[in-house]
PDB file of N, CA and C in Angstrom:
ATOM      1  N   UNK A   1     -17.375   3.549  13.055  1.00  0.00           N
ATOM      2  CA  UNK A   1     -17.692   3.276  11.673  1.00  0.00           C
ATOM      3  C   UNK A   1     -17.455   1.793  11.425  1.00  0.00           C
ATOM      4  N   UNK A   2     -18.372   1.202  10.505  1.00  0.00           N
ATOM      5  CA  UNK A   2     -17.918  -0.374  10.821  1.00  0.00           C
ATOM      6  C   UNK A   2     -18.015  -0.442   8.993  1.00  0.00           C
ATOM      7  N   UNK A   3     -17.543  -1.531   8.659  1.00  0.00           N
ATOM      8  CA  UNK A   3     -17.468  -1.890   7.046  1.00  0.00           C
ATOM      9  C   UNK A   3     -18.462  -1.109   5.694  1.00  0.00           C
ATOM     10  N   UNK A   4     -19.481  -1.096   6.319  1.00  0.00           N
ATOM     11  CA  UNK A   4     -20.852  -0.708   5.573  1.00  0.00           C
ATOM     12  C   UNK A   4     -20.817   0.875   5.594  1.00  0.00           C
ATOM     13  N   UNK A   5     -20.360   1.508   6.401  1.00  0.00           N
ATOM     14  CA  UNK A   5     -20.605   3.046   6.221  1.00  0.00           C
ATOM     15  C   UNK A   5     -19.563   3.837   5.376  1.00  0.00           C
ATOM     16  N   UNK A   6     -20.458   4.177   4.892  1.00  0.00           N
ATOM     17  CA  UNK A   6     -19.013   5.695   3.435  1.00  0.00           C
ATOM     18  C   UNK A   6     -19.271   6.783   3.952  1.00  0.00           C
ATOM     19  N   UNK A   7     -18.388   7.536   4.586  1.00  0.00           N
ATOM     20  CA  UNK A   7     -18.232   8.858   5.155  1.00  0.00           C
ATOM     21  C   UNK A   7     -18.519   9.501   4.370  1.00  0.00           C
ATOM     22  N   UNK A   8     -17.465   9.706   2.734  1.00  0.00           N
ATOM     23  CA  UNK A   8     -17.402  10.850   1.370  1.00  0.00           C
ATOM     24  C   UNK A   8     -17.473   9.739   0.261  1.00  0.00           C
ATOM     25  N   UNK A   9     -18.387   9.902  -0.377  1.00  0.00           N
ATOM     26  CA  UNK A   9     -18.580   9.248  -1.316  1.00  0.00           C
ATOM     27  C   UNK A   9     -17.627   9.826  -2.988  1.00  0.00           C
ATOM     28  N   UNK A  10     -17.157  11.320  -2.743  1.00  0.00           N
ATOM     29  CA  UNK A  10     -16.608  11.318  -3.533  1.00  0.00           C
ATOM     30  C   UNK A  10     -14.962  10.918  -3.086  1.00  0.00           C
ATOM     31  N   UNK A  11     -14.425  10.616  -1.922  1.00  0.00           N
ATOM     32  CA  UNK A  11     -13.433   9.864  -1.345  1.00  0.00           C
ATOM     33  C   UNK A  11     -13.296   8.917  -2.582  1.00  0.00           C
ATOM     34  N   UNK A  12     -14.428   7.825  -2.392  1.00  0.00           N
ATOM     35  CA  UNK A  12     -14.817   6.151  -2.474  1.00  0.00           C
ATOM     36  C   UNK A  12     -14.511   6.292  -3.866  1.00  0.00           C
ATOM     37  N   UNK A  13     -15.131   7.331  -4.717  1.00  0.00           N
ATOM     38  CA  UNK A  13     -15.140   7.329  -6.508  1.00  0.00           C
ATOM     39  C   UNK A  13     -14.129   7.539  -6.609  1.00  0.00           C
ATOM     40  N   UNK A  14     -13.111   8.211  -5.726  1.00  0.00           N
ATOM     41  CA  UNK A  14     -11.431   8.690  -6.184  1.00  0.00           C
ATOM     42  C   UNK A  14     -11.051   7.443  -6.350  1.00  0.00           C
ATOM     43  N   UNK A  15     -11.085   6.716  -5.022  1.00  0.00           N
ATOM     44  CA  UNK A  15      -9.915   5.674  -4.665  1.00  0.00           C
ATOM     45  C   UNK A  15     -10.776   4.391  -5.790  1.00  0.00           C
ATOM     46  N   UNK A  16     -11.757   4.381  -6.143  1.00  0.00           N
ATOM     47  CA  UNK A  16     -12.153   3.143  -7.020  1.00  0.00           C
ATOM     48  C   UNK A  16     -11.636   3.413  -8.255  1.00  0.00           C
ATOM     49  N   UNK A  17     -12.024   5.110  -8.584  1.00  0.00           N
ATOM     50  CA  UNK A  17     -11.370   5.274 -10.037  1.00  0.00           C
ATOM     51  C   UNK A  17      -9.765   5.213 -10.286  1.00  0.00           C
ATOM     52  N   UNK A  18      -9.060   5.349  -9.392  1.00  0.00           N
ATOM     53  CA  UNK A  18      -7.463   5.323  -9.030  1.00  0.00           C
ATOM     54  C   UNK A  18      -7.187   3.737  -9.155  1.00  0.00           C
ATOM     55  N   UNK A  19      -7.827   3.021  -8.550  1.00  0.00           N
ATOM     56  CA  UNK A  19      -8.135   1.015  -8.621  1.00  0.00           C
ATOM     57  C   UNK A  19      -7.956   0.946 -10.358  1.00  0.00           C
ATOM     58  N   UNK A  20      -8.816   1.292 -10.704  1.00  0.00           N
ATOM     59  CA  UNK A  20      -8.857   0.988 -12.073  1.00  0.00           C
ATOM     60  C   UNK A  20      -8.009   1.401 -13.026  1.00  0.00           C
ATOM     61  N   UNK A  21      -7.569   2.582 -13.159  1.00  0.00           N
ATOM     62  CA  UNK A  21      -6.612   3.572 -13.793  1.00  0.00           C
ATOM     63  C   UNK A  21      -5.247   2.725 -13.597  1.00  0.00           C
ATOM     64  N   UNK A  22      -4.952   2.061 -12.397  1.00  0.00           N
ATOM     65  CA  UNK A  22      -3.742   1.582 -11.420  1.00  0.00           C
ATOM     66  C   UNK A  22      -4.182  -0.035 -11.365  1.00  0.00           C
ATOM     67  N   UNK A  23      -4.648  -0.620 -12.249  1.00  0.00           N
ATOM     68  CA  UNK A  23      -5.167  -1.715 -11.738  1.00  0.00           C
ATOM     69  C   UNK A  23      -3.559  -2.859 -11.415  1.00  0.00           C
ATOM     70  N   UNK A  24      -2.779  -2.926 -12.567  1.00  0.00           N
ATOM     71  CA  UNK A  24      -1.692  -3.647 -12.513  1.00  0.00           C
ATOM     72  C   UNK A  24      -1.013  -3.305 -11.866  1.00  0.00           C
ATOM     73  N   UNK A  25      -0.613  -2.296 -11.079  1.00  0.00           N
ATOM     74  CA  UNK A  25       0.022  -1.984  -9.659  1.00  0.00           C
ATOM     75  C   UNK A  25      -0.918  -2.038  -8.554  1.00  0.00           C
ATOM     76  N   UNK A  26      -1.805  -2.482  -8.402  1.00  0.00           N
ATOM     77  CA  UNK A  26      -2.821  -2.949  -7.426  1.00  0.00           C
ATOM     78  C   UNK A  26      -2.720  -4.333  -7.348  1.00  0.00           C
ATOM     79  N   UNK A  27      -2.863  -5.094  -8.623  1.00  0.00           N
ATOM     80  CA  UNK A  27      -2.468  -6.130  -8.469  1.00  0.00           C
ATOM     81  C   UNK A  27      -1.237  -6.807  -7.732  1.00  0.00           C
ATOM     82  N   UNK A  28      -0.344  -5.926  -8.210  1.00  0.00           N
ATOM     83  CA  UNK A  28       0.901  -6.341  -7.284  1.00  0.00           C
ATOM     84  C   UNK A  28       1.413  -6.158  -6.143  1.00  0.00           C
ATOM     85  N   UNK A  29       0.800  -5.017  -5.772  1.00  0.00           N
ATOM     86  CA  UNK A  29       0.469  -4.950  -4.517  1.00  0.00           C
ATOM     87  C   UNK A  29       0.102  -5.437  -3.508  1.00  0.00           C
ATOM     88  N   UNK A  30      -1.342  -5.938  -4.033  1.00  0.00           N
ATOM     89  CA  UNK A  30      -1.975  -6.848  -3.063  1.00  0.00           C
ATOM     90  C   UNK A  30      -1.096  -8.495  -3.231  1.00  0.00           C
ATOM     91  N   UNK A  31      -0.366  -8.844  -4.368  1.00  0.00           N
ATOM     92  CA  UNK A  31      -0.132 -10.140  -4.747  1.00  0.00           C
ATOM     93  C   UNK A  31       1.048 -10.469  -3.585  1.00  0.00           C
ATOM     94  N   UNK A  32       1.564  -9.197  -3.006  1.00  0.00           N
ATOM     95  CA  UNK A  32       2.732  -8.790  -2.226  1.00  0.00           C
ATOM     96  C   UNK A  32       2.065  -9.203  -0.993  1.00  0.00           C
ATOM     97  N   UNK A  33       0.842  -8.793  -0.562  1.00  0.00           N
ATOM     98  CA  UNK A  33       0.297  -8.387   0.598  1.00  0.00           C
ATOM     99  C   UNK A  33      -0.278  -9.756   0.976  1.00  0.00           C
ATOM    100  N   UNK A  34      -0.585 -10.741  -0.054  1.00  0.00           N
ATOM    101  CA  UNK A  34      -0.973 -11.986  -0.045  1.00  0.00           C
ATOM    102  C   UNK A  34       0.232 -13.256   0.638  1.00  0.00           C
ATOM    103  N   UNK A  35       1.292 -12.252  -0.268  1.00  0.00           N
ATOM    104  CA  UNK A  35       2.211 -13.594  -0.080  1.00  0.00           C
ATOM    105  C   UNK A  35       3.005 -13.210   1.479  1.00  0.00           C
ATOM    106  N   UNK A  36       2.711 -12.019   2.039  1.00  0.00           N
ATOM    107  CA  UNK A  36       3.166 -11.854   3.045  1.00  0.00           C
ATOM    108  C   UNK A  36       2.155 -12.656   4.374  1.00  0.00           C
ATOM    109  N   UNK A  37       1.110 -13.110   4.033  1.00  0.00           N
ATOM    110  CA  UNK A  37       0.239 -13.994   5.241  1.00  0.00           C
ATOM    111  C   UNK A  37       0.710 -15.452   4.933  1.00  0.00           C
ATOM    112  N   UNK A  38       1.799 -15.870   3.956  1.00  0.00           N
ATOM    113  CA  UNK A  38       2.169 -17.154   3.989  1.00  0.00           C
ATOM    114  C   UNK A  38       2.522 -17.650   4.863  1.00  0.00           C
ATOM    115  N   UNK A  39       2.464 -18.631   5.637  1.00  0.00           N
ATOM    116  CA  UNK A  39       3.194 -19.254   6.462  1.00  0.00           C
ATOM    117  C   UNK A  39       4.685 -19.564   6.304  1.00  0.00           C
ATOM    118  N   UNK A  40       5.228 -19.860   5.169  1.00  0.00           N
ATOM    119  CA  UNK A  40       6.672 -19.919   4.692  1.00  0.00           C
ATOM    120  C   UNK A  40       7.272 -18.374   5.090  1.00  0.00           C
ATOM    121  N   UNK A  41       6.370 -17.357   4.464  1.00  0.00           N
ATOM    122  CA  UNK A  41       6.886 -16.284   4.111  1.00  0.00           C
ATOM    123  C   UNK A  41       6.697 -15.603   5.704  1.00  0.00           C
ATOM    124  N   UNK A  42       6.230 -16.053   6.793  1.00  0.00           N
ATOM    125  CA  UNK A  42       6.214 -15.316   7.392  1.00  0.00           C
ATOM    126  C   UNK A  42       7.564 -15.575   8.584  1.00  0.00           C
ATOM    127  N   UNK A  43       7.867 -17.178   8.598  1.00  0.00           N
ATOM    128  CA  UNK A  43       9.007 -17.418   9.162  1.00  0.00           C
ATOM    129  C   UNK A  43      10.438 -16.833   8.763  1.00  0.00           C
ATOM    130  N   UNK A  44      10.646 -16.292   7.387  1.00  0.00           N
ATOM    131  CA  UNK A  44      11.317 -15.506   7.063  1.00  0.00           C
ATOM    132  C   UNK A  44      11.325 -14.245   7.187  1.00  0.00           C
ATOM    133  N   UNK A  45      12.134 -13.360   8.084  1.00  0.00           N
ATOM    134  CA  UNK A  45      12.115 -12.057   8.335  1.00  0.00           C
ATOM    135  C   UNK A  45      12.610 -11.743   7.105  1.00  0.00           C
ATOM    136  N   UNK A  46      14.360 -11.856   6.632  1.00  0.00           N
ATOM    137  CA  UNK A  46      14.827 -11.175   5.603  1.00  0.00           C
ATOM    138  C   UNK A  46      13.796 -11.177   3.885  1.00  0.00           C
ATOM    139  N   UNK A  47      12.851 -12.155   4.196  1.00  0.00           N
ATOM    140  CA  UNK A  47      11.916 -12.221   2.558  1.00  0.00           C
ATOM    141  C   UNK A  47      10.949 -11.388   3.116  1.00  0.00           C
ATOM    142  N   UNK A  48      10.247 -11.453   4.267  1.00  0.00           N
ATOM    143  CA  UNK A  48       9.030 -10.129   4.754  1.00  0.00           C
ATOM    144  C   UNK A  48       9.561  -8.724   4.444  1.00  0.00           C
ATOM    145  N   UNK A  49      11.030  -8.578   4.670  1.00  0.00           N
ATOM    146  CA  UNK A  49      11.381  -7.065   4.834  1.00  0.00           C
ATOM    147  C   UNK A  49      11.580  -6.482   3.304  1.00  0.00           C
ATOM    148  N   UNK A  50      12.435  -7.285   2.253  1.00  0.00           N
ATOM    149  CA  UNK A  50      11.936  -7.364   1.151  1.00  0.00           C
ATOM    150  C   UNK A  50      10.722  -7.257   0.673  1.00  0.00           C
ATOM    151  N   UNK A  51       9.390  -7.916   0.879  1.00  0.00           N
ATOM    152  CA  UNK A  51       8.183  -7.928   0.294  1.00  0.00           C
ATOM    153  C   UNK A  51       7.618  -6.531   0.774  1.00  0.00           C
ATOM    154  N   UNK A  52       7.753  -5.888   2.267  1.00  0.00           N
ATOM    155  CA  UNK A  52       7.532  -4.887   2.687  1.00  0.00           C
ATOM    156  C   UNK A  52       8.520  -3.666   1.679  1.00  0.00           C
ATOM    157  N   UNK A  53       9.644  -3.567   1.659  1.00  0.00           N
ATOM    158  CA  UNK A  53      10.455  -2.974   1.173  1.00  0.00           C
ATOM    159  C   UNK A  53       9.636  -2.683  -1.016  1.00  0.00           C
ATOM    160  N   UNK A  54       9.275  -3.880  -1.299  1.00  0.00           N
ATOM    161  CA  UNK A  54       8.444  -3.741  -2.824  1.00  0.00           C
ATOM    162  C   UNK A  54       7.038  -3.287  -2.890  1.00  0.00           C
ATOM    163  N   UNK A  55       6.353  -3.407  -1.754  1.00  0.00           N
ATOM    164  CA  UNK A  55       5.272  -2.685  -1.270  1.00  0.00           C
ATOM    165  C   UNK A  55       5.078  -1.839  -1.373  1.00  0.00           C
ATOM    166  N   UNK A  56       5.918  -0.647  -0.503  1.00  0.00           N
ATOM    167  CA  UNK A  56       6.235   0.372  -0.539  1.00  0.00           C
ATOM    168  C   UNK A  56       6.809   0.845  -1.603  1.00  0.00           C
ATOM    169  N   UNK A  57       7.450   0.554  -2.406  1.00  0.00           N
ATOM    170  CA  UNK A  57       8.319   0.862  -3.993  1.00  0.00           C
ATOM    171  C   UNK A  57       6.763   1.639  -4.879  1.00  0.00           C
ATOM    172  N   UNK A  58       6.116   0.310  -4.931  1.00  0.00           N
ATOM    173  CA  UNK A  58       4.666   0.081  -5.983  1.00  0.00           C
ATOM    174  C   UNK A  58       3.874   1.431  -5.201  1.00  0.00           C
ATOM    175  N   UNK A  59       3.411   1.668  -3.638  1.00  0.00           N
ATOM    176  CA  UNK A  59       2.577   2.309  -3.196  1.00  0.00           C
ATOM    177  C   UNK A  59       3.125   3.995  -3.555  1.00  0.00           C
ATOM    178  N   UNK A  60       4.759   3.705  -3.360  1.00  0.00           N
ATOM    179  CA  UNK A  60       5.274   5.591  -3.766  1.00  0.00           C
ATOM    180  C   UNK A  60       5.194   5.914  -5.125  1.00  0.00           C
ATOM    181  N   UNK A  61       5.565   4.457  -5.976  1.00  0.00           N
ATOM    182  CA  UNK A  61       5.676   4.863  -7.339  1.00  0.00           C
ATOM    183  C   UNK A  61       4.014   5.628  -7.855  1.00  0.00           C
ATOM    184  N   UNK A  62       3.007   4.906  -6.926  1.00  0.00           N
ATOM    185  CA  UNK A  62       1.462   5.464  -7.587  1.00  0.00           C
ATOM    186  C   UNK A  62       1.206   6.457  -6.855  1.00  0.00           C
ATOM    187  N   UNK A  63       1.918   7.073  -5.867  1.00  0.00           N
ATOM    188  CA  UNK A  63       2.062   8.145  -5.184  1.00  0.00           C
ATOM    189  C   UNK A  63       2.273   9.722  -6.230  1.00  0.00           C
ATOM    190  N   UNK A  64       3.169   9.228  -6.678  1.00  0.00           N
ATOM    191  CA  UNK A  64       4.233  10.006  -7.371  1.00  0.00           C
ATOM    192  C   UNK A  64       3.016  10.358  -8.686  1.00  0.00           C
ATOM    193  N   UNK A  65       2.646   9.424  -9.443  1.00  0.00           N
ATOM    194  CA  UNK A  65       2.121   9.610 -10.959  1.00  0.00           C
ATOM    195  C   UNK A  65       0.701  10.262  -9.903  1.00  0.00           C
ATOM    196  N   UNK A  66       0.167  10.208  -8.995  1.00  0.00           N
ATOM    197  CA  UNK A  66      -1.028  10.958  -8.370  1.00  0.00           C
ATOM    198  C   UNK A  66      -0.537  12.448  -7.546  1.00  0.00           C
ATOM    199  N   UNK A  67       0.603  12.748  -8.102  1.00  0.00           N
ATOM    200  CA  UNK A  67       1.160  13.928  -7.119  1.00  0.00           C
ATOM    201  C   UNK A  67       1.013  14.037  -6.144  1.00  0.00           C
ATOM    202  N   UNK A  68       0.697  13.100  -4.876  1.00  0.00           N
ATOM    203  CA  UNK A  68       1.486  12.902  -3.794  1.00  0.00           C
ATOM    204  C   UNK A  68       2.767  12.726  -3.089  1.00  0.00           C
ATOM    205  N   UNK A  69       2.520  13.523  -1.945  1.00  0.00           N
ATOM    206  CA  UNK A  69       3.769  12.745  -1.082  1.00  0.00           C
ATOM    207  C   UNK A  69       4.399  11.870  -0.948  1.00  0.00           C
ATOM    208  N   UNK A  70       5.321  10.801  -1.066  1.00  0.00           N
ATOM    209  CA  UNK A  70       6.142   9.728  -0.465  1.00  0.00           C
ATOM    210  C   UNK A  70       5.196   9.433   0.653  1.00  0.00           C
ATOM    211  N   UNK A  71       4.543   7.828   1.148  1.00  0.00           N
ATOM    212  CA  UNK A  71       4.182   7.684   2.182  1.00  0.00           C
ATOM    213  C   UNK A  71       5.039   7.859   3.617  1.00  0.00           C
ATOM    214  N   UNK A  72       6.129   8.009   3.331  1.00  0.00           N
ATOM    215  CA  UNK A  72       7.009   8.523   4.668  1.00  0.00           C
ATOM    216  C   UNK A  72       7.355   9.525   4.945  1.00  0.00           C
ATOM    217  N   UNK A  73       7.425  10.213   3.643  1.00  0.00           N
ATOM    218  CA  UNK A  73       7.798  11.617   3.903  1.00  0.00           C
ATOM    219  C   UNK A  73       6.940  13.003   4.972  1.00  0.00           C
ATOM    220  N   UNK A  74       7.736  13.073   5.881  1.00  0.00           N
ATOM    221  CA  UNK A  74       8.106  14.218   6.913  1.00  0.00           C
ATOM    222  C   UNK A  74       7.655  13.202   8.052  1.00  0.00           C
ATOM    223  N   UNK A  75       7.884  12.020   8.408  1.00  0.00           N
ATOM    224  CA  UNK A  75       7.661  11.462   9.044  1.00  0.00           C
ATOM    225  C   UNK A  75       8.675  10.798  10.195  1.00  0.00           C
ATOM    226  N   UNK A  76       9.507  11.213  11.189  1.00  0.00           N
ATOM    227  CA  UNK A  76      10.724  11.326  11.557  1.00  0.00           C
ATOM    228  C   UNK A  76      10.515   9.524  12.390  1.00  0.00           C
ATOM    229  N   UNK A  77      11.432   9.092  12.029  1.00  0.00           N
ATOM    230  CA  UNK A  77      11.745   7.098  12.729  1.00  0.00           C
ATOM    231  C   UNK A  77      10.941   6.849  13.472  1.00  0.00           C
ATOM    232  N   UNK A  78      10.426   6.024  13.452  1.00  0.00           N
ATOM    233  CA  UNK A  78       9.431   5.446  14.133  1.00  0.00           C
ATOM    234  C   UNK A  78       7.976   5.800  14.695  1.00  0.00           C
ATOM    235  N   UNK A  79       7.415   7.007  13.819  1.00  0.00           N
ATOM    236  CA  UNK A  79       6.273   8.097  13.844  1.00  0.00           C
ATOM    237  C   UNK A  79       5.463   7.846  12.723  1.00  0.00           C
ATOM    238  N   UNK A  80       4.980   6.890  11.931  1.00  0.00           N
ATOM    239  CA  UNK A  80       4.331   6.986  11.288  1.00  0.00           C
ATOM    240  C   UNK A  80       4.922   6.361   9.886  1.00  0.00           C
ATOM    241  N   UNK A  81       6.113   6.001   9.665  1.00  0.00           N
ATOM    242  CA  UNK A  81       6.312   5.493   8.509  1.00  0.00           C
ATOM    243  C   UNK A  81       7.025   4.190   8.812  1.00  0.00           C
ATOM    244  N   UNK A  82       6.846   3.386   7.620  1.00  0.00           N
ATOM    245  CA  UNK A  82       7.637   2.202   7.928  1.00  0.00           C
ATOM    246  C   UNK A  82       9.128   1.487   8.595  1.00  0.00           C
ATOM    247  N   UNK A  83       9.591   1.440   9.530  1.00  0.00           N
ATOM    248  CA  UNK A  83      10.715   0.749   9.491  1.00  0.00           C
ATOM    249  C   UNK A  83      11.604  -0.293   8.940  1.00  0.00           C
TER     250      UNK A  83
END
């Protein structure tokens, strides 16, 4: 599958309408995800693990109001969830 192909199009309308509904926690999200390709920010482990650590905060908190799972949850160390 390369950039251009939509498997479920009603997938695509979830996750766009969820974008919008969620826009200001998207924003910060990504503003997170931005500042983590800094060059400053990347020589710092203890500020990456932090920015990773608020990432994840924002991604469970919109988890939660969408009645989902925790992105880690049942996921045992080093199998699939963040370290």
């Amino acid at each position: 599958m390369d950039a251009r192909t939509v498997t479920d199009h009603g997938d695509l309308e979830m996750a766009l309408g969820n974008a919008r509904q969620y826009r200001d926690d998207m924003v910060l999200w990504l503003a997170l995800q931005v500042m983590m390709t800094d060059d400053v920010a990347l020589a710092d482990d203890a500020l990456q693990e932090r920015l990773i650590v608020l990432q994840d905060r924002i991604e469970n908190m919109m988890r939660n109001r969408l009645g989902l799972p925790d992105r880690d949850a049942g996921y045992p160390a080093g199998e699939g969830g963040r370290e």
